[in-house]
PDB file of N, CA and C in Angstrom:
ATOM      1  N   UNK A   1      10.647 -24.309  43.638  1.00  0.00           N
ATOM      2  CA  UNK A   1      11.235 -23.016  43.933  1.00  0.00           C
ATOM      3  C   UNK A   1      12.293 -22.630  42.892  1.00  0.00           C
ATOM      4  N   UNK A   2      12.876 -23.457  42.408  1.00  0.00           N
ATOM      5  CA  UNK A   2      13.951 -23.176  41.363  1.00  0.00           C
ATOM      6  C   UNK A   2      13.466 -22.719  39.807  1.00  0.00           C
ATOM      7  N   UNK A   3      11.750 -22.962  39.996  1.00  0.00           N
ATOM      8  CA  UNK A   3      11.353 -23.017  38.653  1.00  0.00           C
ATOM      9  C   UNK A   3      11.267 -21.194  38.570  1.00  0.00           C
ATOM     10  N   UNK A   4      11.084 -20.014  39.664  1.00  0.00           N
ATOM     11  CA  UNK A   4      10.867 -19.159  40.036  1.00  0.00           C
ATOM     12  C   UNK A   4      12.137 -18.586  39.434  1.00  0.00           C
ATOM     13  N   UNK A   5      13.465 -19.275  39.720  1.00  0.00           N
ATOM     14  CA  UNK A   5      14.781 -18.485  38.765  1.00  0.00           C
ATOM     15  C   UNK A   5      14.522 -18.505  37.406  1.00  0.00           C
ATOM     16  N   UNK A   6      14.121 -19.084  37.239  1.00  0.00           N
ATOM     17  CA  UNK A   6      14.080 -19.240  35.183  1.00  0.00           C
ATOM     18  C   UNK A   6      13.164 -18.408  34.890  1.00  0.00           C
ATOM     19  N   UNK A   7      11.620 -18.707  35.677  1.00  0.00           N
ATOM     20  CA  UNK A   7      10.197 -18.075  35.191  1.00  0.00           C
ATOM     21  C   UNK A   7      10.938 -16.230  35.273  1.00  0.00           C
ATOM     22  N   UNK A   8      11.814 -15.823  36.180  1.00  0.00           N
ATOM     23  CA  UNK A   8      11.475 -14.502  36.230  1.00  0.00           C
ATOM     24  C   UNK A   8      12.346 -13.293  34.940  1.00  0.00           C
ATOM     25  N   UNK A   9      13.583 -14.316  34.720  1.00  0.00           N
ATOM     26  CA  UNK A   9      14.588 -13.667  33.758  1.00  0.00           C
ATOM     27  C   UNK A   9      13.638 -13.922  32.611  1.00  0.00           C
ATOM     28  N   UNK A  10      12.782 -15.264  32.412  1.00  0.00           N
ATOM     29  CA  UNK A  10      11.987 -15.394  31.274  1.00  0.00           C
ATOM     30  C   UNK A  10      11.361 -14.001  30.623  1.00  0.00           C
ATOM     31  N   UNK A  11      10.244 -13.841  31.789  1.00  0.00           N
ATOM     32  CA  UNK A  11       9.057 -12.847  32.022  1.00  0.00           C
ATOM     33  C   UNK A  11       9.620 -11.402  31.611  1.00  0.00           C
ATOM     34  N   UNK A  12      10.716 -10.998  32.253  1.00  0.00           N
ATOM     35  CA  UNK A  12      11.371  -9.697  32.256  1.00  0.00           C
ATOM     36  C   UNK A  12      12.192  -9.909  30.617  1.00  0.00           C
ATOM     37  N   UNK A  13      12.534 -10.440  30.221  1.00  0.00           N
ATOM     38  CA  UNK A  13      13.052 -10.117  28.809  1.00  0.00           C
ATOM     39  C   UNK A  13      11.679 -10.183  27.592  1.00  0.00           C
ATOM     40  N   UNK A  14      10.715 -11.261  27.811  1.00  0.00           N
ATOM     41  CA  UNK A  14       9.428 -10.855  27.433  1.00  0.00           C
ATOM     42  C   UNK A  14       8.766  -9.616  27.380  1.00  0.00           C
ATOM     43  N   UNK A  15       8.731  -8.841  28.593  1.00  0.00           N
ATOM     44  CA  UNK A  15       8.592  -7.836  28.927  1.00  0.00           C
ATOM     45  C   UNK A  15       8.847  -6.748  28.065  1.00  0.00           C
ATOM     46  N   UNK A  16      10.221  -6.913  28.467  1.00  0.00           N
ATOM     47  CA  UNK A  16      11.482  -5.862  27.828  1.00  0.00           C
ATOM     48  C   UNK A  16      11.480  -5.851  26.311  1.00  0.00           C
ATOM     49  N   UNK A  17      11.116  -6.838  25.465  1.00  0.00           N
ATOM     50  CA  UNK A  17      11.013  -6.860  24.090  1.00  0.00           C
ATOM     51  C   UNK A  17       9.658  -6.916  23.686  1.00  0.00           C
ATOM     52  N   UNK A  18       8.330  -6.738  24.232  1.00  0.00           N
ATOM     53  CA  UNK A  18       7.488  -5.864  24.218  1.00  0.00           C
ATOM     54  C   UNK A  18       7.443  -4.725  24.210  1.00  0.00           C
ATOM     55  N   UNK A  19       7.853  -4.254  24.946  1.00  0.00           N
ATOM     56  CA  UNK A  19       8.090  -2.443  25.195  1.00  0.00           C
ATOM     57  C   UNK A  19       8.836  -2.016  24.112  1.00  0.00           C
ATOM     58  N   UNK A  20       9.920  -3.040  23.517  1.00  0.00           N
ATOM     59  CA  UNK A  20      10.688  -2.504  22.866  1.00  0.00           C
ATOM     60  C   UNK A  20       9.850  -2.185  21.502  1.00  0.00           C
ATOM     61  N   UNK A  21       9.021  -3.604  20.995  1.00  0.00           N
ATOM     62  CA  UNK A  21       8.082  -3.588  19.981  1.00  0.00           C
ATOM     63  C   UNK A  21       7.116  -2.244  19.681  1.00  0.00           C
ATOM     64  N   UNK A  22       6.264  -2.182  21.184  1.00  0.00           N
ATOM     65  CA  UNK A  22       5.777  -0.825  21.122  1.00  0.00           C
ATOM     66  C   UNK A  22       5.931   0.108  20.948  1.00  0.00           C
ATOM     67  N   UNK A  23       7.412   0.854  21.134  1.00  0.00           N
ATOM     68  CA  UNK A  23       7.995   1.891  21.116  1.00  0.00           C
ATOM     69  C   UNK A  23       8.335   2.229  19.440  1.00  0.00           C
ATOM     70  N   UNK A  24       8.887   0.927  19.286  1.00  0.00           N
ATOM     71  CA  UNK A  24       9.208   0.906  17.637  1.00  0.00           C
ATOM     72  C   UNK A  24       8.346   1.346  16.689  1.00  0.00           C
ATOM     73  N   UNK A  25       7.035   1.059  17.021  1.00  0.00           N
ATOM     74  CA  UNK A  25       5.701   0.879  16.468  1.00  0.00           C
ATOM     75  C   UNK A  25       5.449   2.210  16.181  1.00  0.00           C
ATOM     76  N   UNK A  26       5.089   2.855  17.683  1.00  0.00           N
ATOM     77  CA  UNK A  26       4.810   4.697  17.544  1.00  0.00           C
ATOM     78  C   UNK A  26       5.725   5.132  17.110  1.00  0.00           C
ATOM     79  N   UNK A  27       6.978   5.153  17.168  1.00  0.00           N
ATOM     80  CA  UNK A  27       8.107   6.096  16.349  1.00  0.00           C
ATOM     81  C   UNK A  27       8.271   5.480  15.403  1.00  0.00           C
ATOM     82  N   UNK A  28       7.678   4.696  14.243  1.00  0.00           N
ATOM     83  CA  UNK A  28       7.762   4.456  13.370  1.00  0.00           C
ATOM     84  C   UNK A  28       5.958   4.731  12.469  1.00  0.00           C
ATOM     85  N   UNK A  29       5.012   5.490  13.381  1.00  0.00           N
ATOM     86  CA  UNK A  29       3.617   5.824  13.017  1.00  0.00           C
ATOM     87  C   UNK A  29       2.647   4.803  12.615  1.00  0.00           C
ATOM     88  N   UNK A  30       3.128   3.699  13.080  1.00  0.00           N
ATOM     89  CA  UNK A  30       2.102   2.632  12.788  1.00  0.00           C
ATOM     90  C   UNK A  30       0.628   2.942  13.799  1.00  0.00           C
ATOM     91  N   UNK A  31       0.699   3.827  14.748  1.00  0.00           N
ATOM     92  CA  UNK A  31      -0.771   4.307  15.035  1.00  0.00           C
ATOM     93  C   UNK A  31      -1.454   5.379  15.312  1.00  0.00           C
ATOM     94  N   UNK A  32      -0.784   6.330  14.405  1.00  0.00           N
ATOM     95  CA  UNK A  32      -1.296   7.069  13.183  1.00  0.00           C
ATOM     96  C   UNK A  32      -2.549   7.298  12.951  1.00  0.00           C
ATOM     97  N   UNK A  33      -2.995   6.641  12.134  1.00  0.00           N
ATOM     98  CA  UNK A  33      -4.576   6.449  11.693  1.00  0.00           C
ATOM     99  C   UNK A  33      -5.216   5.081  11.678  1.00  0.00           C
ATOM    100  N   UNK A  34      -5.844   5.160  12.995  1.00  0.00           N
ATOM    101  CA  UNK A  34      -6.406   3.896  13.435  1.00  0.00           C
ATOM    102  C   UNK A  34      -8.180   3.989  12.729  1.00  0.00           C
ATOM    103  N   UNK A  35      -8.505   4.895  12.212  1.00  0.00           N
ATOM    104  CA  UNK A  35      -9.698   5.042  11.311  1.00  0.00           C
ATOM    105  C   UNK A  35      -9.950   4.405   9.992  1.00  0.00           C
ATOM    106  N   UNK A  36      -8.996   4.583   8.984  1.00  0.00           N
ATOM    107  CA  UNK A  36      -9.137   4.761   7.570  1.00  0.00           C
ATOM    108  C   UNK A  36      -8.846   3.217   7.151  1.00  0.00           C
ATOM    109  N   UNK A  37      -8.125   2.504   8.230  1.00  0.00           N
ATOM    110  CA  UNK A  37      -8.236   1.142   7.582  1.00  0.00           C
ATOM    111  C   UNK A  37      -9.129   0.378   7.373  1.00  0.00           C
ATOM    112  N   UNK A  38     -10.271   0.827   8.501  1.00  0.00           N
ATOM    113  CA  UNK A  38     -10.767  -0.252   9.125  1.00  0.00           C
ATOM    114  C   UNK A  38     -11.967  -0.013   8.031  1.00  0.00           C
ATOM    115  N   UNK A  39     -12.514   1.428   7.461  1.00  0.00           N
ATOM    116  CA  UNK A  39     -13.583   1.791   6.168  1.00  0.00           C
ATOM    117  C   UNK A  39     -12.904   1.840   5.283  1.00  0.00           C
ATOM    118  N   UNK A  40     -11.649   1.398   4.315  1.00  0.00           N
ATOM    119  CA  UNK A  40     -11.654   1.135   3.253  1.00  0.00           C
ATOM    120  C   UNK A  40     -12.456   0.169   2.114  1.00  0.00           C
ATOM    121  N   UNK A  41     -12.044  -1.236   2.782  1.00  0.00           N
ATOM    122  CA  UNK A  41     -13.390  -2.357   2.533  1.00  0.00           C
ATOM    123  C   UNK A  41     -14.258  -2.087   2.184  1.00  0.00           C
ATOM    124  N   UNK A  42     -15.265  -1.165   2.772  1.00  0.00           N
ATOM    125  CA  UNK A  42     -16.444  -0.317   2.622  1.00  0.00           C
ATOM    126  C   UNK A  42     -16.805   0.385   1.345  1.00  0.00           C
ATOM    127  N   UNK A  43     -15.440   1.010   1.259  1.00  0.00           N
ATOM    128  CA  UNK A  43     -15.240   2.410   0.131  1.00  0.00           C
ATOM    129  C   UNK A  43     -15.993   1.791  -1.506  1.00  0.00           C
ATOM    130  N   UNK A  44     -16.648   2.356  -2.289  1.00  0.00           N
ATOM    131  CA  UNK A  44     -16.542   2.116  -3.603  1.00  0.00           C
ATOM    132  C   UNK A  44     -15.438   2.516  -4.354  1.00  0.00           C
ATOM    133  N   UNK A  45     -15.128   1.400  -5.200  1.00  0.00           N
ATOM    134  CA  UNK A  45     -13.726   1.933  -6.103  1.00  0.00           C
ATOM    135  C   UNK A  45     -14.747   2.869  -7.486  1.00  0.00           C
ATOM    136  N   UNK A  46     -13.695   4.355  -7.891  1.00  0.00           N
ATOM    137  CA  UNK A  46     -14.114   4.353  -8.907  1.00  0.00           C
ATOM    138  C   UNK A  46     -14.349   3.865  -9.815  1.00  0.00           C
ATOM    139  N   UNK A  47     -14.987   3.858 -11.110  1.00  0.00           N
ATOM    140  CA  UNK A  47     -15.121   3.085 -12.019  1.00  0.00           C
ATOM    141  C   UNK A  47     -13.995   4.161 -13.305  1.00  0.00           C
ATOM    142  N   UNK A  48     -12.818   3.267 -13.471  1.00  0.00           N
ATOM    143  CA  UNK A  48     -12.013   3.982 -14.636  1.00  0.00           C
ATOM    144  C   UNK A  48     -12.848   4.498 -15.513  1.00  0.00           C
ATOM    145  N   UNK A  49     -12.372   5.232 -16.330  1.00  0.00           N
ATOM    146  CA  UNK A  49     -12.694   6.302 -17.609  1.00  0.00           C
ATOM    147  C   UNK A  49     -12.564   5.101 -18.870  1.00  0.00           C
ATOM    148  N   UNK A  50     -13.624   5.039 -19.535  1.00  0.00           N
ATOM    149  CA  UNK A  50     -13.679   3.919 -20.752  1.00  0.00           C
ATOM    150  C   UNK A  50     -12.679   4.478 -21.807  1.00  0.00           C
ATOM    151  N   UNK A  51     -11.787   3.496 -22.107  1.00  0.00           N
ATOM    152  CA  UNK A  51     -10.697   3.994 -23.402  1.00  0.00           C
ATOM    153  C   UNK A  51     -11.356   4.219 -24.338  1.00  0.00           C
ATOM    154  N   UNK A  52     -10.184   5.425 -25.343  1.00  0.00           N
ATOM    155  CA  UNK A  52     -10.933   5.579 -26.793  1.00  0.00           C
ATOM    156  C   UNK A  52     -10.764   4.421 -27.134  1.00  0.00           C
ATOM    157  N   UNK A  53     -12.037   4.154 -28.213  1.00  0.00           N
ATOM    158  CA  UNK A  53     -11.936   2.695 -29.093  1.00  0.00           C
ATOM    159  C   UNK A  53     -11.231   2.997 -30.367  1.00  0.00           C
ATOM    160  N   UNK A  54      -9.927   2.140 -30.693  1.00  0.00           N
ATOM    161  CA  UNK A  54      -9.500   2.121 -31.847  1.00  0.00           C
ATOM    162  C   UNK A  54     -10.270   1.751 -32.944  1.00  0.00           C
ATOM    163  N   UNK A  55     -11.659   0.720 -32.578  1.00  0.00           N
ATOM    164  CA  UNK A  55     -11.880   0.151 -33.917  1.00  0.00           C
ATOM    165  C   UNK A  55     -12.894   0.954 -34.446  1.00  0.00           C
ATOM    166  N   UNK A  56     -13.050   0.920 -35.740  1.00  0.00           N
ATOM    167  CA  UNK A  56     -13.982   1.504 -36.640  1.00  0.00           C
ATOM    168  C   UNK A  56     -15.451   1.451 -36.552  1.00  0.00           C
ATOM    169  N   UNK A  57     -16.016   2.518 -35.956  1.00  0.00           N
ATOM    170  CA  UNK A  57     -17.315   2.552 -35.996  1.00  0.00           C
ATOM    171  C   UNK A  57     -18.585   1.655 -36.919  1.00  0.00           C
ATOM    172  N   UNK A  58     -19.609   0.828 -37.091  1.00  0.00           N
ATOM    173  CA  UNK A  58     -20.110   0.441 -38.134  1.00  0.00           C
ATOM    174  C   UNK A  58     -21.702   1.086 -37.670  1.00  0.00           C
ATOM    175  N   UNK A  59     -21.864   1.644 -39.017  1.00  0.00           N
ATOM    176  CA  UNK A  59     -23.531   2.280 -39.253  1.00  0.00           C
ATOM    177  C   UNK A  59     -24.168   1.411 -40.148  1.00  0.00           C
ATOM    178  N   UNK A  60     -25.318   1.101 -40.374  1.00  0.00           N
ATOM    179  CA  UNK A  60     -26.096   0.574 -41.082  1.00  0.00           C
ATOM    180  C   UNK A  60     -26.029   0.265 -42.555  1.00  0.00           C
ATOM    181  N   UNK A  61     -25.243   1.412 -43.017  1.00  0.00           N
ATOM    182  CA  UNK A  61     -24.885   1.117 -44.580  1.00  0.00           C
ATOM    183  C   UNK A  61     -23.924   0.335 -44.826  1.00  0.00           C
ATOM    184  N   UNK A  62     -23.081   0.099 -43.751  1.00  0.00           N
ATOM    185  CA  UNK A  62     -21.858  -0.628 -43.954  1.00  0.00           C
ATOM    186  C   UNK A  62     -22.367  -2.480 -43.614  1.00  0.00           C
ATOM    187  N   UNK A  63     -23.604  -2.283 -42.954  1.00  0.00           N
ATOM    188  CA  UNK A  63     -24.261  -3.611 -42.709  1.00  0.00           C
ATOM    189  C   UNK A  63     -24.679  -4.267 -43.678  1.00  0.00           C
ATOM    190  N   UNK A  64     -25.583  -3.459 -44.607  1.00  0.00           N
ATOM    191  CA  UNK A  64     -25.993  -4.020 -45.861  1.00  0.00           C
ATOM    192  C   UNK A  64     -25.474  -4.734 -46.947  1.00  0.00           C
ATOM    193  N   UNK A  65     -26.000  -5.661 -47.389  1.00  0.00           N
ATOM    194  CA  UNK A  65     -25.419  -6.606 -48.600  1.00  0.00           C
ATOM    195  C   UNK A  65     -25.192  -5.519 -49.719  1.00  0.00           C
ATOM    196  N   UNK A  66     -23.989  -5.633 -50.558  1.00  0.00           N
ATOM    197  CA  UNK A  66     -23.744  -5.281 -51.649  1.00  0.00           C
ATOM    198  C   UNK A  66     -24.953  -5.677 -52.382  1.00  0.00           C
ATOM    199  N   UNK A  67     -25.241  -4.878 -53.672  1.00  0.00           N
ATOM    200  CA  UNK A  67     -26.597  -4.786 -54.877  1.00  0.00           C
ATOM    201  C   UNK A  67     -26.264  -5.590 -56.023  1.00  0.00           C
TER     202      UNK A  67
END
Protein backbone atom coordinates (compact mmCIF):
# COMPACT_ATOMS: atom_id res chain seq x y z
CA UNK A 1 0.00 0.00 0.00
CA UNK A 2 2.79 2.43 0.57
CA UNK A 3 4.17 1.60 -2.83
CA UNK A 4 0.77 3.54 -4.13
CA UNK A 5 2.37 6.97 -2.37
CA UNK A 6 5.43 7.01 -4.50
CA UNK A 7 3.78 5.24 -7.76
CA UNK A 8 1.26 8.26 -7.88
CA UNK A 9 3.51 11.61 -7.42
CA UNK A 10 5.78 9.41 -9.85
CA UNK A 11 3.00 9.01 -12.64
CA UNK A 12 1.62 12.66 -12.29
CA UNK A 13 4.98 14.47 -12.81
CA UNK A 14 5.56 11.95 -15.80
CA UNK A 15 2.46 13.06 -16.91
CA UNK A 16 2.93 16.66 -16.36
CA UNK A 17 6.31 16.73 -18.31
CA UNK A 18 4.75 15.04 -21.17
CA UNK A 19 2.20 17.53 -21.73
CA UNK A 20 4.71 19.88 -21.16
CA UNK A 21 6.93 18.23 -24.10
CA UNK A 22 3.88 18.28 -26.33
CA UNK A 23 2.91 21.63 -25.98
CA UNK A 24 6.50 22.76 -26.60
CA UNK A 25 6.54 20.75 -29.71
CA UNK A 26 3.30 22.49 -31.45
CA UNK A 27 4.28 25.99 -30.41
CA UNK A 28 7.46 25.48 -31.56
CA UNK A 29 5.91 23.78 -35.29
CA UNK A 30 7.52 20.64 -35.06
CA UNK A 31 4.08 19.24 -36.59
CA UNK A 32 3.83 21.34 -39.21
CA UNK A 33 4.52 19.16 -42.07
CA UNK A 34 4.14 15.68 -41.26
CA UNK A 35 4.32 14.91 -45.26
CA UNK A 36 7.55 16.16 -46.81
CA UNK A 37 9.83 14.25 -44.55
CA UNK A 38 8.77 11.16 -44.86
CA UNK A 39 9.21 11.56 -49.39
CA UNK A 40 12.36 13.22 -49.34
CA UNK A 41 14.47 9.87 -49.40
CA UNK A 42 12.47 9.23 -52.42
CA UNK A 43 13.17 12.63 -54.16
CA UNK A 44 15.93 12.63 -57.00
CA UNK A 45 18.71 15.09 -56.32
CA UNK A 46 19.43 17.31 -59.21
CA UNK A 47 22.34 16.67 -61.07
CA UNK A 48 24.66 20.10 -60.73
CA UNK A 49 25.50 22.11 -63.88
CA UNK A 50 29.07 20.71 -65.24
CA UNK A 51 31.85 23.50 -64.64
CA UNK A 52 33.55 25.41 -67.38
CA UNK A 53 36.73 23.41 -68.07
CA UNK A 54 39.83 25.42 -67.61
CA UNK A 55 41.97 23.08 -69.55
CA UNK A 56 42.80 23.41 -73.14
CA UNK A 57 40.86 21.73 -75.60
CA UNK A 58 43.03 19.04 -77.81
CA UNK A 59 42.00 18.36 -81.66
CA UNK A 60 43.75 16.01 -83.71
CA UNK A 61 46.49 18.19 -85.03
CA UNK A 62 47.75 18.81 -81.77
CA UNK A 63 47.86 14.80 -81.45
CA UNK A 64 50.13 14.28 -84.22
CA UNK A 65 53.89 13.66 -84.17
CA UNK A 66 55.95 16.56 -85.26
CA UNK A 67 57.47 15.94 -89.28
Amino acid sequence: MNIILVLIPVTLLIVIVAVGVFFWAAHHQQFDDLDSPGVLPLMEEREPAPAPSTEQQTDAASLRPPP
